[in-house]
Protein backbone atom coordinates (compact mmCIF):
# COMPACT_ATOMS: atom_id res chain seq x y z
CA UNK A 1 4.73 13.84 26.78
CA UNK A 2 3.30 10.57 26.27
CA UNK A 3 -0.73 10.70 27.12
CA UNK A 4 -3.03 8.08 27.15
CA UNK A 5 -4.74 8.73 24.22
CA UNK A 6 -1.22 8.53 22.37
CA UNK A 7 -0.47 5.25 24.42
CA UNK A 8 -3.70 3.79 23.25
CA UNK A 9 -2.87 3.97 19.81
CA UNK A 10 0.60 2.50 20.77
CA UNK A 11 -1.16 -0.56 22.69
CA UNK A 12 -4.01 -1.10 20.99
CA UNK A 13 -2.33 -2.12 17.19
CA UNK A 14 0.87 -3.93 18.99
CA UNK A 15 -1.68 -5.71 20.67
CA UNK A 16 -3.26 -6.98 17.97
CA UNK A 17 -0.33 -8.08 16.05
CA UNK A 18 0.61 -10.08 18.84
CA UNK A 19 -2.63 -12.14 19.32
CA UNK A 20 -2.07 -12.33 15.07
CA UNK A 21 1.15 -14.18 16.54
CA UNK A 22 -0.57 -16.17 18.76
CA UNK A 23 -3.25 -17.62 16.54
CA UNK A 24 -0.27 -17.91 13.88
CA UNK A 25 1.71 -19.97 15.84
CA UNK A 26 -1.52 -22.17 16.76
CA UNK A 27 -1.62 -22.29 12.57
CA UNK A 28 1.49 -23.49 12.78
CA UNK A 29 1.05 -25.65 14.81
CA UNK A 30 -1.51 -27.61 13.20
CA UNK A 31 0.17 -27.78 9.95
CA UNK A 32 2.77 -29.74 11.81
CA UNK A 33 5.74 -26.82 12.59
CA UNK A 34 7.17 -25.76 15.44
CA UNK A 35 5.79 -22.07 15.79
CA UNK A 36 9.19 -20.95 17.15
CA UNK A 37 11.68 -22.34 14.49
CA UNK A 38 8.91 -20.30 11.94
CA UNK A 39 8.85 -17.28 13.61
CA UNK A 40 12.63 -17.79 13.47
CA UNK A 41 12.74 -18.31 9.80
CA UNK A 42 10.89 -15.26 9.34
CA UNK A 43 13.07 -13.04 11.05
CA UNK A 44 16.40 -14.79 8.69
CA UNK A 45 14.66 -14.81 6.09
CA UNK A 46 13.54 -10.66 6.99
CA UNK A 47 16.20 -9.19 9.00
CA UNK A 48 18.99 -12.01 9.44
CA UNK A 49 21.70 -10.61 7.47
CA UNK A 50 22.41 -7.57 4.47
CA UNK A 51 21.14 -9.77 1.92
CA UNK A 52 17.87 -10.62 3.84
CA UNK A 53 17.50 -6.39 4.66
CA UNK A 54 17.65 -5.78 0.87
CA UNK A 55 15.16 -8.41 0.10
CA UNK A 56 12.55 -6.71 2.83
CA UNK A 57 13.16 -3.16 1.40
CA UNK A 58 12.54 -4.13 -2.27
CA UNK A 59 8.89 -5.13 -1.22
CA UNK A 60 8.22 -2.72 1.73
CA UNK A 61 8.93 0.29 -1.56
CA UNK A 62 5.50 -0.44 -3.26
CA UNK A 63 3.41 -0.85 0.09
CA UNK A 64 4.50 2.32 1.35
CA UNK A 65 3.07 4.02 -1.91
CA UNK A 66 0.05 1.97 -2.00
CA UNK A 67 -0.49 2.16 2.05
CA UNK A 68 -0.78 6.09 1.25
CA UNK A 69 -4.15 5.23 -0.85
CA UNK A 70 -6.13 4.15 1.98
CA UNK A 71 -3.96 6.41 4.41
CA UNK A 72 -4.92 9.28 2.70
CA UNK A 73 -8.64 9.04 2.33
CA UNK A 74 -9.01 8.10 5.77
CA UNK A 75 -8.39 11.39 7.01
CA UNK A 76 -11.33 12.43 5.43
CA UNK A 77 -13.51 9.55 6.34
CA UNK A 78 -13.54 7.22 3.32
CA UNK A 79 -12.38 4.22 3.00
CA UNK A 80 -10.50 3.20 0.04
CA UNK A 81 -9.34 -0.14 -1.00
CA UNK A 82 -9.09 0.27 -4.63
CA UNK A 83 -5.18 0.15 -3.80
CA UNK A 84 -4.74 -2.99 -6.11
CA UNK A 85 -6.23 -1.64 -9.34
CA UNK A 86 -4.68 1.49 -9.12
CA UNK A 87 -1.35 0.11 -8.73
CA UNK A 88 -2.29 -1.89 -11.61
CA UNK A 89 -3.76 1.22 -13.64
CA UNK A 90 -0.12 3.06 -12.90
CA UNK A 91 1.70 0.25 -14.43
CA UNK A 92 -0.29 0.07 -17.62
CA UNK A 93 0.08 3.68 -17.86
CA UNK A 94 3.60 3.71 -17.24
CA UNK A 95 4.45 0.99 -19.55
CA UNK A 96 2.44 2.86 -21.88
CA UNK A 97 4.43 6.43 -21.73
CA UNK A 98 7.80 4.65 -21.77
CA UNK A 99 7.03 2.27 -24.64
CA UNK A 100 5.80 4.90 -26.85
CA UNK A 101 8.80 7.50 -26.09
CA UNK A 102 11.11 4.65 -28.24
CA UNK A 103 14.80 5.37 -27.96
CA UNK A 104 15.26 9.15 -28.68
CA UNK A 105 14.40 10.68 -25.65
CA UNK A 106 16.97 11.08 -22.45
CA UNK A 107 16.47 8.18 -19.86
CA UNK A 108 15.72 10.92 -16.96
CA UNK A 109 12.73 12.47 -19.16
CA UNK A 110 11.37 9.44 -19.77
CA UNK A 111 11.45 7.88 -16.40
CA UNK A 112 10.09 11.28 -15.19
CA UNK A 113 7.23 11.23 -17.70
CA UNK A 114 6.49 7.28 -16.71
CA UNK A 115 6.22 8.35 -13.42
CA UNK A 116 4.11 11.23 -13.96
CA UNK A 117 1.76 8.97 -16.24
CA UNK A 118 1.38 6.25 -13.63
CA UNK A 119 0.44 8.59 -10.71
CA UNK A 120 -2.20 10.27 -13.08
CA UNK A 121 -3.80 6.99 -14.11
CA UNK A 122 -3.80 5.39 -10.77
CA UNK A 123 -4.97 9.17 -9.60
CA UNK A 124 -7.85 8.94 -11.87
CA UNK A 125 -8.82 5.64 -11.27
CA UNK A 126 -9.46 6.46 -7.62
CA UNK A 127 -10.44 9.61 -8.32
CA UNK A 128 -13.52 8.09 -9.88
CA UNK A 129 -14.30 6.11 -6.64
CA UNK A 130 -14.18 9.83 -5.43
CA UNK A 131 -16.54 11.41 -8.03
CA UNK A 132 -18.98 9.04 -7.50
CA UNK A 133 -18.98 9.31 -3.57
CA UNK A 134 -19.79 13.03 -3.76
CA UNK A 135 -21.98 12.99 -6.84
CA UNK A 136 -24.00 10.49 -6.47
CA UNK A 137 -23.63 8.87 -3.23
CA UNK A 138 -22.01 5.55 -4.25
CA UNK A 139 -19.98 4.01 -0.92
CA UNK A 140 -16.70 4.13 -1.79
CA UNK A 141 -15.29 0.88 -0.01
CA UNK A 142 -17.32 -0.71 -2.49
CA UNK A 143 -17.08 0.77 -5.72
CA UNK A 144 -13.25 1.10 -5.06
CA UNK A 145 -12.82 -2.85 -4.04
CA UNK A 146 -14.89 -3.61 -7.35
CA UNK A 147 -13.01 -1.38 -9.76
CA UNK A 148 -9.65 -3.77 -8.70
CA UNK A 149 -11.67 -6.52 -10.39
CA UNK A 150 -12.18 -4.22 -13.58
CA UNK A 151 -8.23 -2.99 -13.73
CA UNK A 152 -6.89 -6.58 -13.33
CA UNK A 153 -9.24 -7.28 -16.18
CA UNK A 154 -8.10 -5.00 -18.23
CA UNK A 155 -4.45 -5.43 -17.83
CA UNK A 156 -4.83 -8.92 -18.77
CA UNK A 157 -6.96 -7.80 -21.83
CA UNK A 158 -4.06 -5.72 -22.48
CA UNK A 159 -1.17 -8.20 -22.35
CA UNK A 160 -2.92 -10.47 -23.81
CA UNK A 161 -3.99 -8.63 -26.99
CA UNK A 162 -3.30 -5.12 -28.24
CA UNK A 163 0.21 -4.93 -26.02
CA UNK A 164 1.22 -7.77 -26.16
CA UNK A 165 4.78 -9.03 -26.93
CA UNK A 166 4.97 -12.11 -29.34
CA UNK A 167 7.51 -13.68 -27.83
CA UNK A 168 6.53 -13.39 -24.12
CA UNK A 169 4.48 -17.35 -24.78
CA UNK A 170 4.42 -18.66 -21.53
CA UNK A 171 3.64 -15.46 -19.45
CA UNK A 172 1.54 -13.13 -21.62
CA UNK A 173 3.41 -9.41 -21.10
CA UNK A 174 3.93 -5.87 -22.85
CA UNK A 175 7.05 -5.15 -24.76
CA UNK A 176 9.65 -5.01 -22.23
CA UNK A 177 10.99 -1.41 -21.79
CA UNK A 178 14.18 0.01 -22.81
CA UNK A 179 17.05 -0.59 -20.43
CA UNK A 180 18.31 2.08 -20.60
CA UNK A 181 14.93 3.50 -19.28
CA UNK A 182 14.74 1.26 -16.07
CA UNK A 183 14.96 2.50 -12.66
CA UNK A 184 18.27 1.95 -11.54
CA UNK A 185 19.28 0.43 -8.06
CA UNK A 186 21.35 2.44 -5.13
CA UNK A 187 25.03 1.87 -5.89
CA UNK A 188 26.28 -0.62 -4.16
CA UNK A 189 23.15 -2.67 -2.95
CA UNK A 190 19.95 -4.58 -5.19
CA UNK A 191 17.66 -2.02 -3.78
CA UNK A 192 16.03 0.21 -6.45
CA UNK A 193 15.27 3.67 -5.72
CA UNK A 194 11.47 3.08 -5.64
CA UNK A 195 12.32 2.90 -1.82
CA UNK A 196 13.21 6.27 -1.92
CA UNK A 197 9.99 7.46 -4.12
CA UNK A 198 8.67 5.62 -1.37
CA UNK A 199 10.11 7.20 1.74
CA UNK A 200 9.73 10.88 -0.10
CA UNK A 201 6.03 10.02 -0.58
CA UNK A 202 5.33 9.38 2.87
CA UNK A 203 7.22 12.40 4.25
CA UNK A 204 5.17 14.59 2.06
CA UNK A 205 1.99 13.06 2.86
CA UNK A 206 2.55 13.67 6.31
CA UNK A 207 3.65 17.64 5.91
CA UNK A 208 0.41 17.93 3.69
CA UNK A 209 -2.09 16.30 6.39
CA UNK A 210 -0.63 17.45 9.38
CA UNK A 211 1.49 20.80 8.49
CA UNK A 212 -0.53 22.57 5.67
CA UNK A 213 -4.52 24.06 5.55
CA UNK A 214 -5.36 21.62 2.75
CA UNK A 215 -4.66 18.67 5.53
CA UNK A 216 -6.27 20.45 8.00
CA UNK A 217 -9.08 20.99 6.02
CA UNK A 218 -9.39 17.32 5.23
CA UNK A 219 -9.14 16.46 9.10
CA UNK A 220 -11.75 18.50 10.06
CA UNK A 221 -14.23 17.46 7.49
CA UNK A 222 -13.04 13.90 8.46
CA UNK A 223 -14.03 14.55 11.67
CA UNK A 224 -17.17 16.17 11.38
CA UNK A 225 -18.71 16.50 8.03
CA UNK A 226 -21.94 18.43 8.85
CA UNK A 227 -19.90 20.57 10.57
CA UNK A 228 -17.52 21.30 7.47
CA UNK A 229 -20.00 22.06 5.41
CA UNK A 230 -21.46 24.46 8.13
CA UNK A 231 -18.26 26.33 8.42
CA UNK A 232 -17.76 26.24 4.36
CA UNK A 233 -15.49 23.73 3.48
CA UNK A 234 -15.07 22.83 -0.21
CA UNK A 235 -16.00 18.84 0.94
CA UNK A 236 -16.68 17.91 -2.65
CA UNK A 237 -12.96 19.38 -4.04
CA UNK A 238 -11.40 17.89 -0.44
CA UNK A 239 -13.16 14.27 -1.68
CA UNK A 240 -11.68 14.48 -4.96
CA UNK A 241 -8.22 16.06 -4.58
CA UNK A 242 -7.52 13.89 -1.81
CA UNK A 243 -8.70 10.49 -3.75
CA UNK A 244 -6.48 11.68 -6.52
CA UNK A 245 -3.51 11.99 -4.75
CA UNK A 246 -4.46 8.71 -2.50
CA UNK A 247 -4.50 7.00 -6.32
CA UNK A 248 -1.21 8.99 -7.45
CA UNK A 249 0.48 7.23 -4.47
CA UNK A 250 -0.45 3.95 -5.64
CA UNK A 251 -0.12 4.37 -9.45
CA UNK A 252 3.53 5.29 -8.81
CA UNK A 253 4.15 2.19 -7.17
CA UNK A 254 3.13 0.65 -10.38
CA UNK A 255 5.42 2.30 -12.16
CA UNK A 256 8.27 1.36 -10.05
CA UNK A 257 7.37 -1.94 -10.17
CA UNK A 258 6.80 -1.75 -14.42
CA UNK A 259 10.52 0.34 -14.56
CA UNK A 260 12.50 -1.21 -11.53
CA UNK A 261 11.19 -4.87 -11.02
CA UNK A 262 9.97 -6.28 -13.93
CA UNK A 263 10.68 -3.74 -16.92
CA UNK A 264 7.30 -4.69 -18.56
CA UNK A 265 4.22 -5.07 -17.70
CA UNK A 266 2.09 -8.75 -17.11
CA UNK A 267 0.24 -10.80 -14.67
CA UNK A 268 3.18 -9.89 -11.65
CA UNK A 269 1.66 -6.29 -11.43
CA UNK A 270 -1.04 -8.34 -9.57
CA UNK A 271 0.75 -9.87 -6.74
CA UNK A 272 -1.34 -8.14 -3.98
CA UNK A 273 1.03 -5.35 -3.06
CA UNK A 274 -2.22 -3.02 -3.33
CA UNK A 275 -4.01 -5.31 -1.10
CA UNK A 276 -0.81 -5.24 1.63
CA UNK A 277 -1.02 -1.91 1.14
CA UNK A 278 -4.37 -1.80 2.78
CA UNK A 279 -3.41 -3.42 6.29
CA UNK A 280 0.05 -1.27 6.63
CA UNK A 281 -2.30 1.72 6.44
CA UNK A 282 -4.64 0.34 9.17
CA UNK A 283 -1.64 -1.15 11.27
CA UNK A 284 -0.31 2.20 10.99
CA UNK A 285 -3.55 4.06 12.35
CA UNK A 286 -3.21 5.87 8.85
CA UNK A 287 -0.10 7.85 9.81
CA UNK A 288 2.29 8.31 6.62
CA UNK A 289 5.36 8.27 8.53
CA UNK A 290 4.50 5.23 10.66
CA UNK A 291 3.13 3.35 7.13
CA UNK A 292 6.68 3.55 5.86
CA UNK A 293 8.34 1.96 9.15
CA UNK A 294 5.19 -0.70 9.06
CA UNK A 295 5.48 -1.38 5.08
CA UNK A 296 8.93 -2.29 5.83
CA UNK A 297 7.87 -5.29 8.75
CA UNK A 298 5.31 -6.42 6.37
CA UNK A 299 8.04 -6.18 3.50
CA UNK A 300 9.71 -8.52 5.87
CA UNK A 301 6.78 -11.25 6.28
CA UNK A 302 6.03 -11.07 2.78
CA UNK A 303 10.28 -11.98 1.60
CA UNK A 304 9.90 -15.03 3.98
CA UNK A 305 7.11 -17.32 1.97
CA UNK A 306 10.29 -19.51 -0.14
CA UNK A 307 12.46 -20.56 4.04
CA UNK A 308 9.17 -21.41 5.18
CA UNK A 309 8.17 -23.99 2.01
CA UNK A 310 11.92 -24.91 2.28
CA UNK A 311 12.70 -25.41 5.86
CA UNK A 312 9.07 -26.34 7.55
CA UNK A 313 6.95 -27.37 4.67
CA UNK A 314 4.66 -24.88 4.64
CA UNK A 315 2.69 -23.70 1.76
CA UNK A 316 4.47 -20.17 0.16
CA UNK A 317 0.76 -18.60 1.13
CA UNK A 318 1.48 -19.24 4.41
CA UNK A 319 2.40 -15.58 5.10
CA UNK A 320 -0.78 -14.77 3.06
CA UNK A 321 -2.18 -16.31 5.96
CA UNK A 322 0.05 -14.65 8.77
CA UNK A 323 -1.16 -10.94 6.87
CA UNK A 324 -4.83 -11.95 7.05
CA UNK A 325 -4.53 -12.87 10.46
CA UNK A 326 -3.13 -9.38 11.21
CA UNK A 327 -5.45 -7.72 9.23
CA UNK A 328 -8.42 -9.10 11.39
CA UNK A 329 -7.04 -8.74 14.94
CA UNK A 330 -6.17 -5.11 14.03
CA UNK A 331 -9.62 -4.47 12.34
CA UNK A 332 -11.46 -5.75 15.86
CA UNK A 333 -8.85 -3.46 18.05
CA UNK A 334 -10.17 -0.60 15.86
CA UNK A 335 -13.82 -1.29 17.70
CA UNK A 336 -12.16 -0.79 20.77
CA UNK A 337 -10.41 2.43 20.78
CA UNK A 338 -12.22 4.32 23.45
CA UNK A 339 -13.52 1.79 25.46
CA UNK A 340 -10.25 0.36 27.62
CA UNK A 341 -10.82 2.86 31.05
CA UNK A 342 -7.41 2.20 31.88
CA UNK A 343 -5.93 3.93 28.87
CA UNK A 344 -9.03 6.84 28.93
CA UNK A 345 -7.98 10.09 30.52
CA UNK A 346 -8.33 10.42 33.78
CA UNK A 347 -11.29 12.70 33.47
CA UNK A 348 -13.22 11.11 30.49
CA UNK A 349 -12.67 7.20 32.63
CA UNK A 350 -14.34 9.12 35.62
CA UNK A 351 -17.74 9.95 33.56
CA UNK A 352 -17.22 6.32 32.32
C-alpha cells in the first residue's frame, strides 16, 4: 500500500523535474526556440526510434555505476561526489592491467582482471575520502569533490607523458588496447554490455542495503550515528567498506568506458559522466534500483545535445544546462521533505 511518506518521495522529485522543465523551457525561450519543438527533439533524439534507444542506453551504462558512488554513501550519511575522479582513476587502472597483459593471455581473463583493477583503483580513491572522514575528521563532500581535480590531473599527466602513444598527436591518449580485449556489444544491437555491468551493479547494491545486515548496519548508523556507536556498530569499517565499494562502482564504469567506448584511455574519460552520476543518485532519492531507471532518462537528455545544435541552434551544452537545472530544483525539494502537511501522516500533520 501506497502511504504518504512513500507518495512524498514520489511527488516531491517529479516535482522538481518539472519546474526544471519549466525554467528550461523559459531558457529556451530566450535563446530564441520554441520550448515545445525542443522538448520534442529531446524525446527523438532519446526515445524516438531503436536507433535513438541504443544511443540513450550506451550513456545511461556509466551513470548507473557512477550514481552508485554517491548512492551508496548516502545511506550512511556522507556525501560523496568524488564520482568523476574515480571513474577517471578506474580507467587509468584498467588501461593499465590490460596494456600490460600484451597478447598472451585469454580475452575473458583479461577483461576480468581490467575490471577487477578499475573497481579497486576507483575503490581506493574513494576509499581515501573515507579514511580521512573517520580518522581525522576531514568532510568528505569536500575532500572527495577536490580529489576529481587531482585524478583529472593525473590522467592528463599520464597521457601526456609516461603512457602516452606517439602517434595519438592531436588528442594525447594511452596505447589503445588490444581488440581482441574490448568489451564486446549485445548481438544484434551497438549497445555494449557495460549496460549490463550496470544493471547487475544496481541490483546488488540494492540486496546489500536493503536485504543483508551489512546494509542494515549502514542504515542505522546513517540514521543515527551516536546511536550506532552506542549499540556497537563498527562505524569506522561501515565508513570505509562502504566508500570502497561506492568507488568500485564508479571505477568500473571507467573501465567500461576504457574497454567498450574508447579502447584507450585520454581526455574523453572526462566527459562528466561522474558528475551525472551525482544528480541520478539524488533524483533517485539514493535508491539503486530507481538510479538505473533514472540513469537511463538522463542517458536520454545527455544523447540529445547534436538535434538541438542542428535543428534549434542551440549550443551542444545546452543539456548541460537542462541537468543543472534539475540538479537544483531537486536539491531545494530535498529541504522540503517533511514539511508539505498534506503528504504527512495523518497523525504526525495533526501535531503539525
Amino acid at each position: 500500500m501506497l502511504t504518504r511518506k512513500h507518495l512524498e518521495s514520489v511527488v516531491l522529485p517529479l516535482s522538481a523535474i518539472l519546474v526544471a522543465l519549466l525554467l528550461f523551457g523559459l531558457f529556451c525561450l530566450a535563446a530564441g526556440a520554441n520550448p515545445f519543438g525542443v522538448y520534442g527533439s529531446i524525446y527523438k533524439a532519446a526515445f524516438g526510434q531503436w536507433s535513438s534507444w541504443q544511443n540513450t542506453l550506451i550513456r545511461a551504462a556509466p551513470l548507473m555505476l557512477s550514481a552508485l558512488c554517491t548512492a551508496l554513501p548516502a545511506r550512511l550519511g556522507l556525501v560523496i561526489i568524488g564520482n568523476e575522479g574515480a571513474l577517471v582513476m578506474g580507467g587509468i587502472g584498467a588501461i593499465a592491467a590490460g596494456l600490460a597483459m600484451g597478447t598472451a593471455a585469454p580475452p575473458l581473463v583479461v577483461q576480468i582482471l581490467m575490471a577487477l583493477t578499475g573497481m579497486i583503483f576507483g575503490g581506493v580513491w574513494i576509499g581515501i575520502a573515507g579514511a580521512l572522514r573517520h580518522w581525522r575528521g576531514v568532510n568528505e563532500t569536500i575532500s572527495s569533490l577536490l580529489m576529481n581535480y587531482v585524478a583529472i590531473a593525473l590522467l592528463n599527466h599520464l597521457v601526456e607523458g609516461p603512457m602516452k602513444d606517439p602517434s595519438s598527436l592531436n588528442k594525447p591518449s594511452t596505447f589503445p588496447l588490444e581488440t581482441v580485449y574490448q568489451v564486446g556489444t549485445i548481438p544484434g544491437t551497438r549497445i555494449h554490455y557495460g549496460l549490463v555491468y550496470g544493471i547487475i551493479a544496481c541490483i546488488i547494491a540494492y540486496i546489500l542495503i536493503q536485504r543483508t545486515t551489512f546494509g542494515f548496519a549502514a542504515r542505522t548508523a546513517g540514521g543515527n550515528l551516536r546511536a550506532a556507536r552506542i549499540a556497537g556498530l563498527p562505524v569506522g569499517q561501515l565508513t570505509l567498506a562502504i566508500c570502497f565499494l561506492a568507488g568500485s562502482c564508479a571505477g568500473l564504469a571507467g573501465m567500461v568506458e576504457v574497454a567498450a567506448v574508447h579502447g584507450r584511455a585520454n581526455a574523453s574519460l572526462n566527459v562528466g559522466y561522474g558528475y551525472g552520476g551525482i544528480l541520478v543518485a539524488f533524483v533517485a532519492r539514493h535508491n539503486p534500483l530507481a538510479a538505473g531507471v533514472i540513469a537511463v532518462l538522463l542517458g536520454g537528455i545527455l544523447a540529445s545535445g547534436g538535434i538541438l545544435q542542428r535543428s534549434h541552434g542551440l549550443p551542444d551544452a545546452t543539456v548541460l544546462v537542462f541537468q543543472g537545472l534539475v540538479f537544483l530544483c531537486v536539491l531545494y525539494s530535498e529541504s522540503r521533505y517533511g514539511t508539505i502537511a498534506a503528504l504527512q501522516p495523518k497523525n504526525l500533520a495533526s501535531n503539525n
